[in-house]
Protein backbone atom coordinates (compact mmCIF):
# COMPACT_ATOMS: atom_id res chain seq x y z
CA UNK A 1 -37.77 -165.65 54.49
CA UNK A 2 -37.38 -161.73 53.18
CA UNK A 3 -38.20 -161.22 49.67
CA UNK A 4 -35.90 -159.47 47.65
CA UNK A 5 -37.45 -155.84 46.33
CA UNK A 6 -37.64 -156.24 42.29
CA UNK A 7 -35.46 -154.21 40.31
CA UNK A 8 -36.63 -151.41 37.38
CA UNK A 9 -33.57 -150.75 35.30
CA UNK A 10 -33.76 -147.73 32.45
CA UNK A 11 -31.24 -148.12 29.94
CA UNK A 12 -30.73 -151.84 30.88
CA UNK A 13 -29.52 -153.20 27.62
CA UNK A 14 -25.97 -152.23 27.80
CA UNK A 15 -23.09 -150.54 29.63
CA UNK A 16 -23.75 -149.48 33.36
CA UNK A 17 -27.28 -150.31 32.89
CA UNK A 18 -26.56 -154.01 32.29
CA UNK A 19 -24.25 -154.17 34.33
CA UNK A 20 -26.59 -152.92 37.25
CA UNK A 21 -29.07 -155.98 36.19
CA UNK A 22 -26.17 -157.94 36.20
CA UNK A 23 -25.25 -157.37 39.99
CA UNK A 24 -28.94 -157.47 41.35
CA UNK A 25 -29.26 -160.58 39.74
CA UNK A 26 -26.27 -162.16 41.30
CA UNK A 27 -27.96 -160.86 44.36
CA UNK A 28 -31.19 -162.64 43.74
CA UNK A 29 -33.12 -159.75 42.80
CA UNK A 30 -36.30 -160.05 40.25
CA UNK A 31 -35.54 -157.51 37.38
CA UNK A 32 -37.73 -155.22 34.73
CA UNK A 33 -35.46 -153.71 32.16
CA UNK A 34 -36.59 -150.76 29.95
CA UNK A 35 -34.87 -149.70 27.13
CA UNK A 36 -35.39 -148.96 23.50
CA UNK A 37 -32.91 -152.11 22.13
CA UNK A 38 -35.84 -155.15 22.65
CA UNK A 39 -33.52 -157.53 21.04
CA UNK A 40 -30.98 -156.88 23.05
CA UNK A 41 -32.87 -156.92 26.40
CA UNK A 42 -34.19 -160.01 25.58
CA UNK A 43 -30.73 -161.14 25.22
CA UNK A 44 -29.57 -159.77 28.61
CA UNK A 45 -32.93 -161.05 30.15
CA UNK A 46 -32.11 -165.02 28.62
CA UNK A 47 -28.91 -164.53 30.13
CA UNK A 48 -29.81 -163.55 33.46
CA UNK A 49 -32.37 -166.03 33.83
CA UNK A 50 -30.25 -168.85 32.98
CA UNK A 51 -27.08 -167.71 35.18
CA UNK A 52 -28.74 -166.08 38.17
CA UNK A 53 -32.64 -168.22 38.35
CA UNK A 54 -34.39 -164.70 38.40
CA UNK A 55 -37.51 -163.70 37.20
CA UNK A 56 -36.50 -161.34 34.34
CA UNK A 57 -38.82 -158.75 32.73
CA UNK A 58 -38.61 -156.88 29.35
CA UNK A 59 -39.95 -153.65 28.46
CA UNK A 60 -39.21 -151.58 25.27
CA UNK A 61 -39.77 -147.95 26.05
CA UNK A 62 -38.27 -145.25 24.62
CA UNK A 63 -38.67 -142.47 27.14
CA UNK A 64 -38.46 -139.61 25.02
CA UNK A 65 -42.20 -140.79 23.76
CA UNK A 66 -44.97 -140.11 26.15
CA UNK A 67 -46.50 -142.72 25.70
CA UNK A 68 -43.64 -145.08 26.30
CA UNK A 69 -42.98 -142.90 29.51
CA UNK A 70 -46.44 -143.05 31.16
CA UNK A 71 -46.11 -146.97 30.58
CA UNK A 72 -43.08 -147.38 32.63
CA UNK A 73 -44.85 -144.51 35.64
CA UNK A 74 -47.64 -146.54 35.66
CA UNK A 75 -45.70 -150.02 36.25
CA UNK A 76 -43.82 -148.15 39.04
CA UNK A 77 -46.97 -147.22 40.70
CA UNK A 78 -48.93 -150.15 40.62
CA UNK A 79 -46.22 -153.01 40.39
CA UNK A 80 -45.78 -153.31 44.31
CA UNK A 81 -42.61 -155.68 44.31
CA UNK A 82 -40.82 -153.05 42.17
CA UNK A 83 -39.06 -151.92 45.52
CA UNK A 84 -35.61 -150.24 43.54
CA UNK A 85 -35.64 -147.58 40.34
CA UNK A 86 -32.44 -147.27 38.68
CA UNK A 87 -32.79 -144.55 36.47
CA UNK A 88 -29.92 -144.69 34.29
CA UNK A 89 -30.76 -144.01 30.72
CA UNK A 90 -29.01 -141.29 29.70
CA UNK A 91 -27.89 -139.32 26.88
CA UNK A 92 -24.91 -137.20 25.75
CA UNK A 93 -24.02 -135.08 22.69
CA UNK A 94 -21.21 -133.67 22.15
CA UNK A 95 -20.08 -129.96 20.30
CA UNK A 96 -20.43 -126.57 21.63
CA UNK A 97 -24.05 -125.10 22.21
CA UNK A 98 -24.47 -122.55 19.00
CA UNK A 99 -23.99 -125.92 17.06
CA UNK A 100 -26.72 -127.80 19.17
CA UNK A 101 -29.76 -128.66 17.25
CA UNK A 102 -33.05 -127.51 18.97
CA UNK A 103 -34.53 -130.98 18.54
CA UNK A 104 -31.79 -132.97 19.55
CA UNK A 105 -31.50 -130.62 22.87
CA UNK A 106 -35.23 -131.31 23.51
CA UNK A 107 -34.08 -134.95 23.47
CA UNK A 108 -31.67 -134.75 25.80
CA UNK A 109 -33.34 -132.93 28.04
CA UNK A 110 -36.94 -135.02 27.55
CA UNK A 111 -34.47 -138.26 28.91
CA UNK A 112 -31.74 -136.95 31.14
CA UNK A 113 -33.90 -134.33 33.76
CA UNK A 114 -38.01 -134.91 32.12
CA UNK A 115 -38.33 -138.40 32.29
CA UNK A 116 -36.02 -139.07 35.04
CA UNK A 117 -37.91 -136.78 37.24
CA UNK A 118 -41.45 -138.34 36.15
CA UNK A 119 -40.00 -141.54 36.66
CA UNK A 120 -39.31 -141.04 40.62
CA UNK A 121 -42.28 -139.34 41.11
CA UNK A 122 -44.72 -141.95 39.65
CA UNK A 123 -43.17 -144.65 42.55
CA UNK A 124 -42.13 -142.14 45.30
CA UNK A 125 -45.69 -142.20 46.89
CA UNK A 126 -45.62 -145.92 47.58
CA UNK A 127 -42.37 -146.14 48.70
CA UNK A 128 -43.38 -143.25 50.97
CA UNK A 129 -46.15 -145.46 51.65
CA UNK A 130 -44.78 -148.51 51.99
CA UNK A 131 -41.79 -147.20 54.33
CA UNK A 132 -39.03 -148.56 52.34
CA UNK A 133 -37.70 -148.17 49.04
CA UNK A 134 -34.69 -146.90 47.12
CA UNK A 135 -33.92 -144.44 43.88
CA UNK A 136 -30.33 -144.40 42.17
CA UNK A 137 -29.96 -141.49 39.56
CA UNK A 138 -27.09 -142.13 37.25
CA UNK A 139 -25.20 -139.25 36.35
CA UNK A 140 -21.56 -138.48 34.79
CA UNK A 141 -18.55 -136.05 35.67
CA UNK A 142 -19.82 -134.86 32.22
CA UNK A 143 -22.28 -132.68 34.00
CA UNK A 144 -19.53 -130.65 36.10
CA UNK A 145 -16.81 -130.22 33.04
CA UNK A 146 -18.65 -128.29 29.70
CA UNK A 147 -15.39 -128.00 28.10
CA UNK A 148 -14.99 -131.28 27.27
CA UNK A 149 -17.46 -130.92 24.79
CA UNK A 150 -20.89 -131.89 26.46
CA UNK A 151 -22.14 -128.40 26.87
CA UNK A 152 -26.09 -129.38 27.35
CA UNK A 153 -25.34 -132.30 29.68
């Protein structure tokens, strides 16, 4: 019998994120979803246990904290079922760049390229090691179309 590779979801307690936990679930996949909403995971988590049988875990991070982010690297490299990253938190703001505030643009980019980035390299290694693995980066057409008011994204 194969075991499924668990399942690290960022930005698992709504939206695309839950609705990635969602599908793995259905698939028979063991989950950990990170995000900064605990009550709200731990709703999703009930939930998934109850329809789908799988082991479900919950971890509140909020990945613009260091601290927070070098808990979720160091899960990825030492929990060896973790054998998928979805890194899809994310975050958007909208209004041209002279009105960007320097601290909110330090927030975006500390989630959408700084922790992203760590988060792939902390597990990269043993999936290199290990021979298998996978990494799915969420992004948006945001990115590719400024003038729709997303100018950092």
């Amino acid at each position: 019998m194969t075991t499924l590779p668990t399942v690290l979801i960022t930005g698992a307690s709504s939206g695309i994120g839950a609705t990635y936990a969602e599908r793995f679930a259905r698939r028979g996949h063991d989950l950990v979803l990170v995000a900064r909403d605990e009550a709200r995971l731990d709703t999703l988590a009930a939930s998934l246990r109850a329809s789908h049988g799988v082991a479900v875990d919950v971890l509140r991070a909020d990945l613009t904290h260091p601290g927070d982010l070098a808990t979720i690297e160091a899960r990825l490299r030492d929990d060896g079922r973790i054998g998928i990253l979805v890194n899809n938190a994310g975050l958007a703001q909208s209004g041209g760049f002279a009105q960007q505030n320097p601290d909110a643009i330090d927030g975006l980019v500390t989630l959408n390229i700084t922790a992203l980035t760590r988060l792939a390299a902390a597990v990269t290694p043993r999936f290199l090691q290990s021979g298998s693995g996978s990494i799915v980066n969420i992004g948006s057409v945001v990115g590719f179309a400024p003038e729709l008011g997303m100018t950092i994204y």
